[in-house]
Protein backbone atom coordinates (compact mmCIF):
# COMPACT_ATOMS: atom_id res chain seq x y z
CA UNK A 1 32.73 59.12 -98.59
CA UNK A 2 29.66 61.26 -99.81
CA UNK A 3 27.38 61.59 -97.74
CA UNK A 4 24.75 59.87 -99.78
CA UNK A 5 27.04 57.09 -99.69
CA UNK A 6 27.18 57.38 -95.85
CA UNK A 7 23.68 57.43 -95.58
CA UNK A 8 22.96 54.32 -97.79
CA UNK A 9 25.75 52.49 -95.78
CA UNK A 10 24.00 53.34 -92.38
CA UNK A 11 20.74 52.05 -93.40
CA UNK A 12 22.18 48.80 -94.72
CA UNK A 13 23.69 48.04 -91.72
CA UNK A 14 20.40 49.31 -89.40
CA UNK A 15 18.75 46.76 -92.07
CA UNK A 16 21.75 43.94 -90.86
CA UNK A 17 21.27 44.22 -87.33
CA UNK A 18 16.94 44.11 -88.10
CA UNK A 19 16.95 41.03 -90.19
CA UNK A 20 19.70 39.44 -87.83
CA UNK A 21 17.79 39.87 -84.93
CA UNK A 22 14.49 39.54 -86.62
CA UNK A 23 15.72 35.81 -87.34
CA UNK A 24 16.83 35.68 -83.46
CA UNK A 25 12.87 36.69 -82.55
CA UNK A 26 10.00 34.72 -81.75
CA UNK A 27 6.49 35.57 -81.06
CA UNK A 28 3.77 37.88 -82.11
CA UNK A 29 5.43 41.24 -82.42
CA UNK A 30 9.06 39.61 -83.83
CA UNK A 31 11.22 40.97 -80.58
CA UNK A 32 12.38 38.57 -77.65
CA UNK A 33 12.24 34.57 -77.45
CA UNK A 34 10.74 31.84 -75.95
CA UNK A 35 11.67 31.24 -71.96
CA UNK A 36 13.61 27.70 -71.80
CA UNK A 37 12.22 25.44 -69.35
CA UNK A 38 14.82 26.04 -66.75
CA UNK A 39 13.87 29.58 -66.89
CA UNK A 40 10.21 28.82 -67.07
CA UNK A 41 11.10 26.63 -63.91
CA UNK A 42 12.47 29.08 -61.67
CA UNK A 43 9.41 30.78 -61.98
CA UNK A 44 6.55 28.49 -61.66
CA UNK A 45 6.68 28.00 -57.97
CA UNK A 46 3.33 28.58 -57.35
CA UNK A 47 1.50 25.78 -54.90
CA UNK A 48 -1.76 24.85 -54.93
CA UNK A 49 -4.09 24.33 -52.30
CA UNK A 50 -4.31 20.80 -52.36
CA UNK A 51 -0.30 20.84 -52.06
CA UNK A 52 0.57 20.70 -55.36
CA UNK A 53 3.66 21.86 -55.80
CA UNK A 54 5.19 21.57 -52.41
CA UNK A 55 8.54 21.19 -52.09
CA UNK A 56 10.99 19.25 -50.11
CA UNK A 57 11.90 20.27 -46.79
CA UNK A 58 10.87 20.05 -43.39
CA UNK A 59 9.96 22.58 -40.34
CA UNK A 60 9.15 22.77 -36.19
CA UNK A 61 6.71 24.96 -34.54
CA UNK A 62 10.04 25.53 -32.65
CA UNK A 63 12.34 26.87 -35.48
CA UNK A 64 9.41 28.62 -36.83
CA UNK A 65 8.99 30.64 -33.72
CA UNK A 66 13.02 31.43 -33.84
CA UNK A 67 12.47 32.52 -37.41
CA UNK A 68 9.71 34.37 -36.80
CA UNK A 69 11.43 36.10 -34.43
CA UNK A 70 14.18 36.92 -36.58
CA UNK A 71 12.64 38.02 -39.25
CA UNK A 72 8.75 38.63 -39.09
CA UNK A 73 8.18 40.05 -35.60
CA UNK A 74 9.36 43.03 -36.68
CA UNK A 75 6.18 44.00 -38.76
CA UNK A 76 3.68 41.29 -37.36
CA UNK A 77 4.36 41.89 -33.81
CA UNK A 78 6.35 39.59 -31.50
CA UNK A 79 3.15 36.51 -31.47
CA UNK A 80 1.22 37.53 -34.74
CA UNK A 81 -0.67 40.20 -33.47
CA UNK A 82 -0.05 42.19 -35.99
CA UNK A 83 1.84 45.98 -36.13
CA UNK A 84 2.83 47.72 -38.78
CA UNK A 85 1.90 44.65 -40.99
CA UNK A 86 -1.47 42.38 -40.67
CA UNK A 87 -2.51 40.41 -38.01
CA UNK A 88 -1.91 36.90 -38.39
CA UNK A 89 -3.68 35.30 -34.96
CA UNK A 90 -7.17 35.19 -34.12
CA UNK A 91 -10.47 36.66 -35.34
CA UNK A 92 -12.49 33.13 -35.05
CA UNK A 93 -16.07 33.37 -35.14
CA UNK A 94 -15.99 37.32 -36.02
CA UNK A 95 -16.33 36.39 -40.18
CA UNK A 96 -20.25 36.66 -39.86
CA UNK A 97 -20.12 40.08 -38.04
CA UNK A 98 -20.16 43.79 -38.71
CA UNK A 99 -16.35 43.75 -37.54
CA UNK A 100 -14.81 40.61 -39.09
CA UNK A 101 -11.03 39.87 -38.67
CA UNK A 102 -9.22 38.26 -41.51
CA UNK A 103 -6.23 36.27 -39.95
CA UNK A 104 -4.74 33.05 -40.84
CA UNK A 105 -6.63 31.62 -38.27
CA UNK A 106 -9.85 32.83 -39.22
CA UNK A 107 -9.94 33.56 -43.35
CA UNK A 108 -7.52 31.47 -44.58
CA UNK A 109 -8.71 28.48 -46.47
CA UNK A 110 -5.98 25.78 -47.11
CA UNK A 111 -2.56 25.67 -45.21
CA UNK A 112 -0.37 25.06 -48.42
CA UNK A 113 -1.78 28.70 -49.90
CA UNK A 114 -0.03 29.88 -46.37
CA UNK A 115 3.01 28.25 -47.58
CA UNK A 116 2.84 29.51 -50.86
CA UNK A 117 2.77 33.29 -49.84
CA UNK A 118 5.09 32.85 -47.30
CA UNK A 119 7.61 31.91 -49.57
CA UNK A 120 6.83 34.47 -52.43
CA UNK A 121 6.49 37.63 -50.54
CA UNK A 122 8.08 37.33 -47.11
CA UNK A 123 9.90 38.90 -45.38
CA UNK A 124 8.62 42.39 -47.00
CA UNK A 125 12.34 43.48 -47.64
CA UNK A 126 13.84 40.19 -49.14
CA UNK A 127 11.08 38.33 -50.50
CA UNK A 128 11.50 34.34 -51.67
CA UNK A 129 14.83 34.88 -49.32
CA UNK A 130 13.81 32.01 -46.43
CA UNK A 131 14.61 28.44 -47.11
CA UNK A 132 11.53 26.20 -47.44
CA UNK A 133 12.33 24.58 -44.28
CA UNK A 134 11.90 28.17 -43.02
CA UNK A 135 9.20 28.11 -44.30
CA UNK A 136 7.75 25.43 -43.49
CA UNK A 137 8.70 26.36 -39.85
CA UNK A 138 6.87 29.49 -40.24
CA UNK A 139 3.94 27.62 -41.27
CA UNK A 140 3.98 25.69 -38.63
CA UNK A 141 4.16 28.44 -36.04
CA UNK A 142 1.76 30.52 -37.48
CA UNK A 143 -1.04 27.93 -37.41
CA UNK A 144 0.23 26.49 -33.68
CA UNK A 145 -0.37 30.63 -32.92
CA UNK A 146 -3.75 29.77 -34.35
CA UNK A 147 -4.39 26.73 -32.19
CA UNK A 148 -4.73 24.52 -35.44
CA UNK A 149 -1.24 22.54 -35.02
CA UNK A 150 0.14 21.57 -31.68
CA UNK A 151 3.77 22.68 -29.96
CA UNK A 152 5.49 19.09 -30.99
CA UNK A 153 4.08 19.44 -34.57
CA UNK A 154 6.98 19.23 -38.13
CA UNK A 155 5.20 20.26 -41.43
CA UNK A 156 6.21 18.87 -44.75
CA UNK A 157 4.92 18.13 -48.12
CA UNK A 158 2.76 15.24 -46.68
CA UNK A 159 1.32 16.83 -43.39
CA UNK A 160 0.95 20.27 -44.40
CA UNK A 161 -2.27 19.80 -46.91
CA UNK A 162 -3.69 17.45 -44.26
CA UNK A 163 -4.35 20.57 -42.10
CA UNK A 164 -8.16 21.71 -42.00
CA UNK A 165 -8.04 25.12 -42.03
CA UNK A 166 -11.48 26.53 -40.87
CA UNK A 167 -12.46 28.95 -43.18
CA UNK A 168 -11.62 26.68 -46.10
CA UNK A 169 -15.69 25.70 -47.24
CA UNK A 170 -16.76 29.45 -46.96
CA UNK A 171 -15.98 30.46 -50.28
CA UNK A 172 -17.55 30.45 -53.31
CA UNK A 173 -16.72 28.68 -56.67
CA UNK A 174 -14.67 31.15 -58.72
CA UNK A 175 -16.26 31.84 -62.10
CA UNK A 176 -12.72 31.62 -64.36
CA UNK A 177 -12.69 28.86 -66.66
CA UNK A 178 -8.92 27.58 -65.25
CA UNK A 179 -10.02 27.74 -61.53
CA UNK A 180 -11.44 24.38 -60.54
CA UNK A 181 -13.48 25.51 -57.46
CA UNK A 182 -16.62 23.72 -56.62
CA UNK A 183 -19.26 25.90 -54.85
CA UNK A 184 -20.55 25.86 -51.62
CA UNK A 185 -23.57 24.16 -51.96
CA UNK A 186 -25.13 23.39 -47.99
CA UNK A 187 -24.47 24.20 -44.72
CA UNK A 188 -22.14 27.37 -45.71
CA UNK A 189 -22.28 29.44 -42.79
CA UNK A 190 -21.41 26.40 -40.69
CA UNK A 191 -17.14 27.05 -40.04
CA UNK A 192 -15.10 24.02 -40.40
CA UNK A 193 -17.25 22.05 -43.10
């Protein structure tokens, strides 16, 4: 075959596989295609902090403390007190000072968010690998650690966004037009309102 021949052969099929593709495309730019909803799904795990989102599933302050054992000690030392990885107990009443400490017990403004992280980003090394009873357990132990939940308490779906965390009216409204936040308007400074 000549190789003009050749070369007009190669760009008809390099045109083939463009227009055959092209059709397959979606979007903008003509490359990729739209997520199905089971993809979208496995994805959109996020939970809000009224609860939103939660899912099924159930935890102990005691599992929690056998799971934290097993698999967050390591970095947050053996009863939260952090290591090579934050500390998760204490720090109430140090917010307003020239030292604060940000914990779950002292920062953190709505239990489900706790949840939510939890379960996206922990352990460090196999993220989104704990079951959300694990989770939930781990919940539950951190904010017993806390003194927020007692030793007999079980998280859930229901219970867990009942929890008053008490940092959660010291922020401020967020300025984004999809966050929903309404703004501290009195008594601010005052923890646990």
């Amino acid at each position: 075959m000549p190789r003009m021949h050749r070369a007009l052969a190669t760009a008809l099929g390099v045109a083939l596989i463009v227009y055959t593709t092209g059709a397959q495309a979606q979007g903008q730019y003509g490359v990729g295609r739209r997520a199905t909803p089971a993809e979208i799904a496995g994805w959109n795990i996020d939970i809000g902090r009224d609860g939103s989102g939660l899912p099924p599933g159930s935890g102990t302050v005691s599992r929690g403390r056998e799971v934290f054992a097993q698999q967050c000690a390591a970095c947050h030392g053996e009863n939260g007190e952090g290591g090579i990885g934050d500390k998760l107990v204490g720090g109430q009443g140090t917010l307003s000072t020239s030292k604060p400490v940000r914990t779950v017990g002292s920062y953190w403004p709505y239990a489900p968010t706790l949840f939510d992280y939890i379960r996206r980003a922990m352990p460090q090394n196999a993220p989104e690998s704990l079951s959300n009873d694990d989770v939930y357990a781990v919940s539950a132990y951190i904010l017993n650690l806390n003194g927020l939940v007692p030793n007999d308490t079980t998280l859930d779906a229901k219970s867990l966004p009942s929890i008053k965390m008490p940092n959660r009216k010291m922020f401020v409204a967020d300025p984004r037009p999809d966050v929903k936040t309404p703004a501290c308007i009195k008594d601010c400074s005052v923890s646990g309102h």
